[in-house]
C-alpha atoms as a PDB file:
ATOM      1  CA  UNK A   1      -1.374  14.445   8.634  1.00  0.00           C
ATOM      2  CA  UNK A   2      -0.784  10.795   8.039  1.00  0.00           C
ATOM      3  CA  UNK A   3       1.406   8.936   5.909  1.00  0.00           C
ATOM      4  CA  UNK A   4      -0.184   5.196   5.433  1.00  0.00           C
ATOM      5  CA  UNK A   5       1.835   2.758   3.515  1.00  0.00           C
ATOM      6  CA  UNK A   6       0.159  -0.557   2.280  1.00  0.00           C
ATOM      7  CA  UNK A   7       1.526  -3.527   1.097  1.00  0.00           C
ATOM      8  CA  UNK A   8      -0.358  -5.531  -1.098  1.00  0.00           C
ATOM      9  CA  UNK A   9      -0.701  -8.433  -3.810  1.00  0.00           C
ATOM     10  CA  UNK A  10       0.007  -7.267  -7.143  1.00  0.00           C
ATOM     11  CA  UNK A  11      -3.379  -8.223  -8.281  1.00  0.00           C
ATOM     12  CA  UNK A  12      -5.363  -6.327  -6.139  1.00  0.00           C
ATOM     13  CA  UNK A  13      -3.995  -2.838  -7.178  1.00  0.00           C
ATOM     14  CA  UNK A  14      -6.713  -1.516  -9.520  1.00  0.00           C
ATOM     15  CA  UNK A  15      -9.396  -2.637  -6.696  1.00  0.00           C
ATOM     16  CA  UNK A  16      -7.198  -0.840  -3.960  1.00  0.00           C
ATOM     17  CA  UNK A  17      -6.911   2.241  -6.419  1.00  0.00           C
ATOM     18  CA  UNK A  18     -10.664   2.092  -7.246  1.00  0.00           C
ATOM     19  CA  UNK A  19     -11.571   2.206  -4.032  1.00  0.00           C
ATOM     20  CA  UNK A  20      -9.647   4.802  -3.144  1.00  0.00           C
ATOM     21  CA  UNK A  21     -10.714   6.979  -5.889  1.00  0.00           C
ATOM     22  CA  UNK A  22     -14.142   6.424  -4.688  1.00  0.00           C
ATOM     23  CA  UNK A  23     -13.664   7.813  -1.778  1.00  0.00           C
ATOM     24  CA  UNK A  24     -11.720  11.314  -3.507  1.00  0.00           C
ATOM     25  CA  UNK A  25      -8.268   9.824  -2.453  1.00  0.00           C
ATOM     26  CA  UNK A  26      -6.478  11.113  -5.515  1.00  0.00           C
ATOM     27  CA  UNK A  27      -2.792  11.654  -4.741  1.00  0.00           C
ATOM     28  CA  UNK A  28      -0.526   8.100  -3.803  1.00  0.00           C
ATOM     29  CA  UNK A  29       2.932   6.780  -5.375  1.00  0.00           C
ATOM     30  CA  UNK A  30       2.495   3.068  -6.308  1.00  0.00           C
ATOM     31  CA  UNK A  31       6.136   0.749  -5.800  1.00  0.00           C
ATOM     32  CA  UNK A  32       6.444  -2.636  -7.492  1.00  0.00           C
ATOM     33  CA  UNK A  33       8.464  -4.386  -4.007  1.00  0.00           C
ATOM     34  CA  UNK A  34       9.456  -7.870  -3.229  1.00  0.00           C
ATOM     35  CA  UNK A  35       9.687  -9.370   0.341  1.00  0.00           C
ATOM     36  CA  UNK A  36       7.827 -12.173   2.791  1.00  0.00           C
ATOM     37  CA  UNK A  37       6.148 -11.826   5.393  1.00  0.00           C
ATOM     38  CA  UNK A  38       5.408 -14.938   8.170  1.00  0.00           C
ATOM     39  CA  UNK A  39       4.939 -17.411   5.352  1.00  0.00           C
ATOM     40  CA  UNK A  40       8.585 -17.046   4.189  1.00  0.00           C
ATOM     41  CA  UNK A  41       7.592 -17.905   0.485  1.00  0.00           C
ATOM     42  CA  UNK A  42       7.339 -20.775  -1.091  1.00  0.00           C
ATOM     43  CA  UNK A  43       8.845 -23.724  -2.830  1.00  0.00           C
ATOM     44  CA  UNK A  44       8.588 -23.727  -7.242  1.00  0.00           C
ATOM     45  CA  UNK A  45       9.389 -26.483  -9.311  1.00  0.00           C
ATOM     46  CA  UNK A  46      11.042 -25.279 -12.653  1.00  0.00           C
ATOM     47  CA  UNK A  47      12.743 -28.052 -14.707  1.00  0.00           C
ATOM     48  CA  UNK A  48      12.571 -30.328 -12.515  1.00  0.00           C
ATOM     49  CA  UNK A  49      14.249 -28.209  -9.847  1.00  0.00           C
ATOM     50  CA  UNK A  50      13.085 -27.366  -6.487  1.00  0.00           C
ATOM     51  CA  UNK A  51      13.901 -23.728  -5.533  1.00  0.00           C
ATOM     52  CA  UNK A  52      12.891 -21.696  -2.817  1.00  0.00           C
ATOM     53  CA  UNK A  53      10.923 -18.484  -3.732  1.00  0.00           C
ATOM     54  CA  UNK A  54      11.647 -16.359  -0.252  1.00  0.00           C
ATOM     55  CA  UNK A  55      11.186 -12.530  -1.837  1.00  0.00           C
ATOM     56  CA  UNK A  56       7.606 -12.565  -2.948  1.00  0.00           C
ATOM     57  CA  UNK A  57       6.534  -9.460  -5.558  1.00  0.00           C
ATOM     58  CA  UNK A  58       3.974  -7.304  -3.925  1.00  0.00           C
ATOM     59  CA  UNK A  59       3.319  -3.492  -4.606  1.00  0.00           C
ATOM     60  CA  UNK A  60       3.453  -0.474  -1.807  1.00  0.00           C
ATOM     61  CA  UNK A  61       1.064   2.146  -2.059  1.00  0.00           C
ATOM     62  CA  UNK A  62       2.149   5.268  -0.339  1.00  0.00           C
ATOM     63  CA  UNK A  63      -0.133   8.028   0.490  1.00  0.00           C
ATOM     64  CA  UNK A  64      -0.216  11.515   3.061  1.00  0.00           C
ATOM     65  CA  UNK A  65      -4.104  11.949   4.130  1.00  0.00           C
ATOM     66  CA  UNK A  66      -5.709  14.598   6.393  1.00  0.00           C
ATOM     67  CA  UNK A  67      -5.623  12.951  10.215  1.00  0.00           C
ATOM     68  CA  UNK A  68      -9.970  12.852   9.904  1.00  0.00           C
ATOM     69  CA  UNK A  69      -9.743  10.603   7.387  1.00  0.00           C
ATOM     70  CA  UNK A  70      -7.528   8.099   8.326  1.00  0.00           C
ATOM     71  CA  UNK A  71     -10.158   5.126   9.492  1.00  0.00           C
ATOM     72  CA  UNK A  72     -11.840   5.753   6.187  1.00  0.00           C
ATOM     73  CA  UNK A  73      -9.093   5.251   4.238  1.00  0.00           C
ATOM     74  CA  UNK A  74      -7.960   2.390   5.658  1.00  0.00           C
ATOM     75  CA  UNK A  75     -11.298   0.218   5.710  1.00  0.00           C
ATOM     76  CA  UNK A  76     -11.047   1.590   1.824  1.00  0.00           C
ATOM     77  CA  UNK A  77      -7.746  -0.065   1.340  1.00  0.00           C
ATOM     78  CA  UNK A  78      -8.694  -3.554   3.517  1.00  0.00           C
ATOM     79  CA  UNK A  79     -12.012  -4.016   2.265  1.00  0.00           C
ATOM     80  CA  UNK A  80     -10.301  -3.536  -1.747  1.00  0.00           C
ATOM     81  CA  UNK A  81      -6.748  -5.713  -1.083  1.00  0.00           C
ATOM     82  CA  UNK A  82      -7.893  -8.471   1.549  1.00  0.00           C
ATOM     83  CA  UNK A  83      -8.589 -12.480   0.191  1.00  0.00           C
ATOM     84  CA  UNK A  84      -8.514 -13.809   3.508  1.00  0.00           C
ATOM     85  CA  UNK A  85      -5.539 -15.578   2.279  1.00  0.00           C
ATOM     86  CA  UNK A  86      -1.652 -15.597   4.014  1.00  0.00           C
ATOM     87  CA  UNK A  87      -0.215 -12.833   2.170  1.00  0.00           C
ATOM     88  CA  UNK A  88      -2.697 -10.200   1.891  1.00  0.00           C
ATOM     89  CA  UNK A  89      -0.137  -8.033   3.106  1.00  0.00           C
ATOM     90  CA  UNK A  90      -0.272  -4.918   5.796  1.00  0.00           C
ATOM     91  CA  UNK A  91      -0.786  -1.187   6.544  1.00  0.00           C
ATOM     92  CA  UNK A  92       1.023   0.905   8.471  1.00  0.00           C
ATOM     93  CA  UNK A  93       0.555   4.328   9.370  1.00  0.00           C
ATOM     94  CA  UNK A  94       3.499   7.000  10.253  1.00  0.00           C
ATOM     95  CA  UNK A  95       2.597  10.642  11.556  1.00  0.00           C
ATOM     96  CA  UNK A  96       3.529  13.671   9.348  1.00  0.00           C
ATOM     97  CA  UNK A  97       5.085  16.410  10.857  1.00  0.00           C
ATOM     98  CA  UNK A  98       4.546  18.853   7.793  1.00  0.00           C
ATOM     99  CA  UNK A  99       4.544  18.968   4.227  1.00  0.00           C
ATOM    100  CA  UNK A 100       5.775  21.701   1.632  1.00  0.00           C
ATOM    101  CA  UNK A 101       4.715  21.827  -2.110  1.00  0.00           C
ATOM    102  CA  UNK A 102       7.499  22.631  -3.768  1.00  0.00           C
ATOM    103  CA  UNK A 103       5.822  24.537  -6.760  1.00  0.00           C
ATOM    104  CA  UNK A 104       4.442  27.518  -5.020  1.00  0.00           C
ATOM    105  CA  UNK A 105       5.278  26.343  -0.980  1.00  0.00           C
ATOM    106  CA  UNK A 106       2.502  25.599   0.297  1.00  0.00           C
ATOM    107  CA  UNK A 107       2.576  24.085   3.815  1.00  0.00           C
ATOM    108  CA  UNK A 108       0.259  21.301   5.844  1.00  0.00           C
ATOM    109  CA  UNK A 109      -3.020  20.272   5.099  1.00  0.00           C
ATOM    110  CA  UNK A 110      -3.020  22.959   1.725  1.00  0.00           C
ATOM    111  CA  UNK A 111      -0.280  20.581  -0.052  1.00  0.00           C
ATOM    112  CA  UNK A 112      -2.711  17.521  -0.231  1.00  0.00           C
END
Protein backbone atom coordinates (compact mmCIF):
# COMPACT_ATOMS: atom_id res chain seq x y z
CA UNK A 1 0.00 0.00 0.00
CA UNK A 2 0.75 3.63 -0.52
CA UNK A 3 0.05 6.61 1.33
CA UNK A 4 0.27 9.78 -1.26
CA UNK A 5 -0.11 13.15 0.20
CA UNK A 6 -0.73 16.20 -2.18
CA UNK A 7 -0.48 19.63 -1.64
CA UNK A 8 -2.43 21.82 -3.59
CA UNK A 9 -4.10 25.37 -4.30
CA UNK A 10 -7.25 25.75 -2.59
CA UNK A 11 -9.02 26.25 -5.80
CA UNK A 12 -8.26 23.28 -7.45
CA UNK A 13 -9.84 20.86 -4.84
CA UNK A 14 -13.18 19.93 -6.45
CA UNK A 15 -11.11 19.25 -9.86
CA UNK A 16 -8.52 17.11 -7.80
CA UNK A 17 -11.58 15.35 -6.04
CA UNK A 18 -13.43 14.92 -9.39
CA UNK A 19 -10.83 13.39 -10.84
CA UNK A 20 -10.23 11.18 -8.40
CA UNK A 21 -13.70 10.02 -8.12
CA UNK A 22 -13.49 9.27 -11.71
CA UNK A 23 -11.13 7.03 -11.40
CA UNK A 24 -13.16 5.00 -8.12
CA UNK A 25 -10.71 6.74 -5.63
CA UNK A 26 -13.32 7.16 -2.94
CA UNK A 27 -11.66 7.24 0.49
CA UNK A 28 -9.05 10.59 1.24
CA UNK A 29 -9.02 13.17 4.32
CA UNK A 30 -8.87 16.75 2.90
CA UNK A 31 -6.60 19.48 5.40
CA UNK A 32 -7.01 23.23 4.93
CA UNK A 33 -2.72 23.94 5.52
CA UNK A 34 -0.66 27.00 5.15
CA UNK A 35 3.09 27.05 4.15
CA UNK A 36 5.59 28.20 1.03
CA UNK A 37 7.32 26.51 -0.93
CA UNK A 38 10.55 28.07 -3.19
CA UNK A 39 8.61 31.25 -3.86
CA UNK A 40 8.56 32.21 -0.14
CA UNK A 41 5.17 34.15 -0.58
CA UNK A 42 4.54 37.26 -1.43
CA UNK A 43 4.32 40.91 -0.65
CA UNK A 44 0.26 42.52 0.01
CA UNK A 45 -0.53 45.96 0.27
CA UNK A 46 -3.41 46.53 2.86
CA UNK A 47 -3.91 50.19 3.95
CA UNK A 48 -1.29 51.36 2.61
CA UNK A 49 0.98 48.84 4.31
CA UNK A 50 3.41 46.54 2.82
CA UNK A 51 3.42 43.11 4.57
CA UNK A 52 4.95 40.03 3.75
CA UNK A 53 2.55 37.04 3.16
CA UNK A 54 5.27 33.99 3.81
CA UNK A 55 2.54 31.05 4.95
CA UNK A 56 0.45 30.67 1.86
CA UNK A 57 -3.17 28.63 2.40
CA UNK A 58 -3.13 25.48 0.41
CA UNK A 59 -5.10 22.17 1.18
CA UNK A 60 -3.44 18.44 1.72
CA UNK A 61 -5.19 15.63 0.42
CA UNK A 62 -4.25 12.44 2.09
CA UNK A 63 -5.03 9.12 0.71
CA UNK A 64 -3.79 5.00 1.24
CA UNK A 65 -4.14 3.31 -2.42
CA UNK A 66 -3.39 -0.30 -3.50
CA UNK A 67 0.59 -0.25 -4.73
CA UNK A 68 -0.99 -1.05 -8.72
CA UNK A 69 -2.51 1.97 -8.73
CA UNK A 70 -0.23 4.37 -7.68
CA UNK A 71 0.93 5.98 -11.32
CA UNK A 72 -2.76 6.28 -12.00
CA UNK A 73 -3.53 8.11 -9.23
CA UNK A 74 -1.04 10.40 -9.40
CA UNK A 75 -1.35 11.55 -13.20
CA UNK A 76 -5.20 11.85 -11.74
CA UNK A 77 -4.13 14.28 -9.13
CA UNK A 78 -1.39 16.36 -11.58
CA UNK A 79 -3.40 16.48 -14.54
CA UNK A 80 -6.64 17.97 -11.99
CA UNK A 81 -4.30 20.49 -9.55
CA UNK A 82 -1.44 21.70 -12.04
CA UNK A 83 -1.66 25.64 -13.71
CA UNK A 84 1.76 25.59 -14.74
CA UNK A 85 2.09 28.34 -12.32
CA UNK A 86 4.84 28.60 -9.09
CA UNK A 87 2.78 27.16 -6.49
CA UNK A 88 0.97 24.33 -7.87
CA UNK A 89 2.19 22.52 -5.05
CA UNK A 90 3.64 18.68 -4.70
CA UNK A 91 3.03 14.93 -4.11
CA UNK A 92 4.68 12.75 -2.15
CA UNK A 93 4.32 9.23 -1.65
CA UNK A 94 5.20 7.19 1.75
CA UNK A 95 5.00 3.22 1.84
CA UNK A 96 2.37 1.56 4.13
CA UNK A 97 3.38 -1.10 6.16
CA UNK A 98 -0.29 -2.25 7.07
CA UNK A 99 -3.55 -1.01 7.83
CA UNK A 100 -6.35 -2.19 10.38
CA UNK A 101 -10.09 -1.13 10.20
CA UNK A 102 -10.98 -0.57 13.37
CA UNK A 103 -14.77 -1.54 13.04
CA UNK A 104 -14.52 -5.19 12.38
CA UNK A 105 -10.26 -5.47 11.96
CA UNK A 106 -9.73 -5.93 8.89
CA UNK A 107 -6.07 -5.89 7.76
CA UNK A 108 -4.10 -4.71 4.30
CA UNK A 109 -5.46 -4.26 1.09
CA UNK A 110 -9.32 -5.39 2.64
CA UNK A 111 -9.37 -1.95 4.76
CA UNK A 112 -9.34 0.29 1.56
Amino acid sequence: MKKIEAIIQPFKLEEVKEALKAIGVDGMTVTEVRGHGRQKGHKEVYRGQEYMVDLLPKVKIEMVIPDTRLEEVVKAVVSAARTGKIGDGKIFVFDVADAIRIRNEDRGDATL
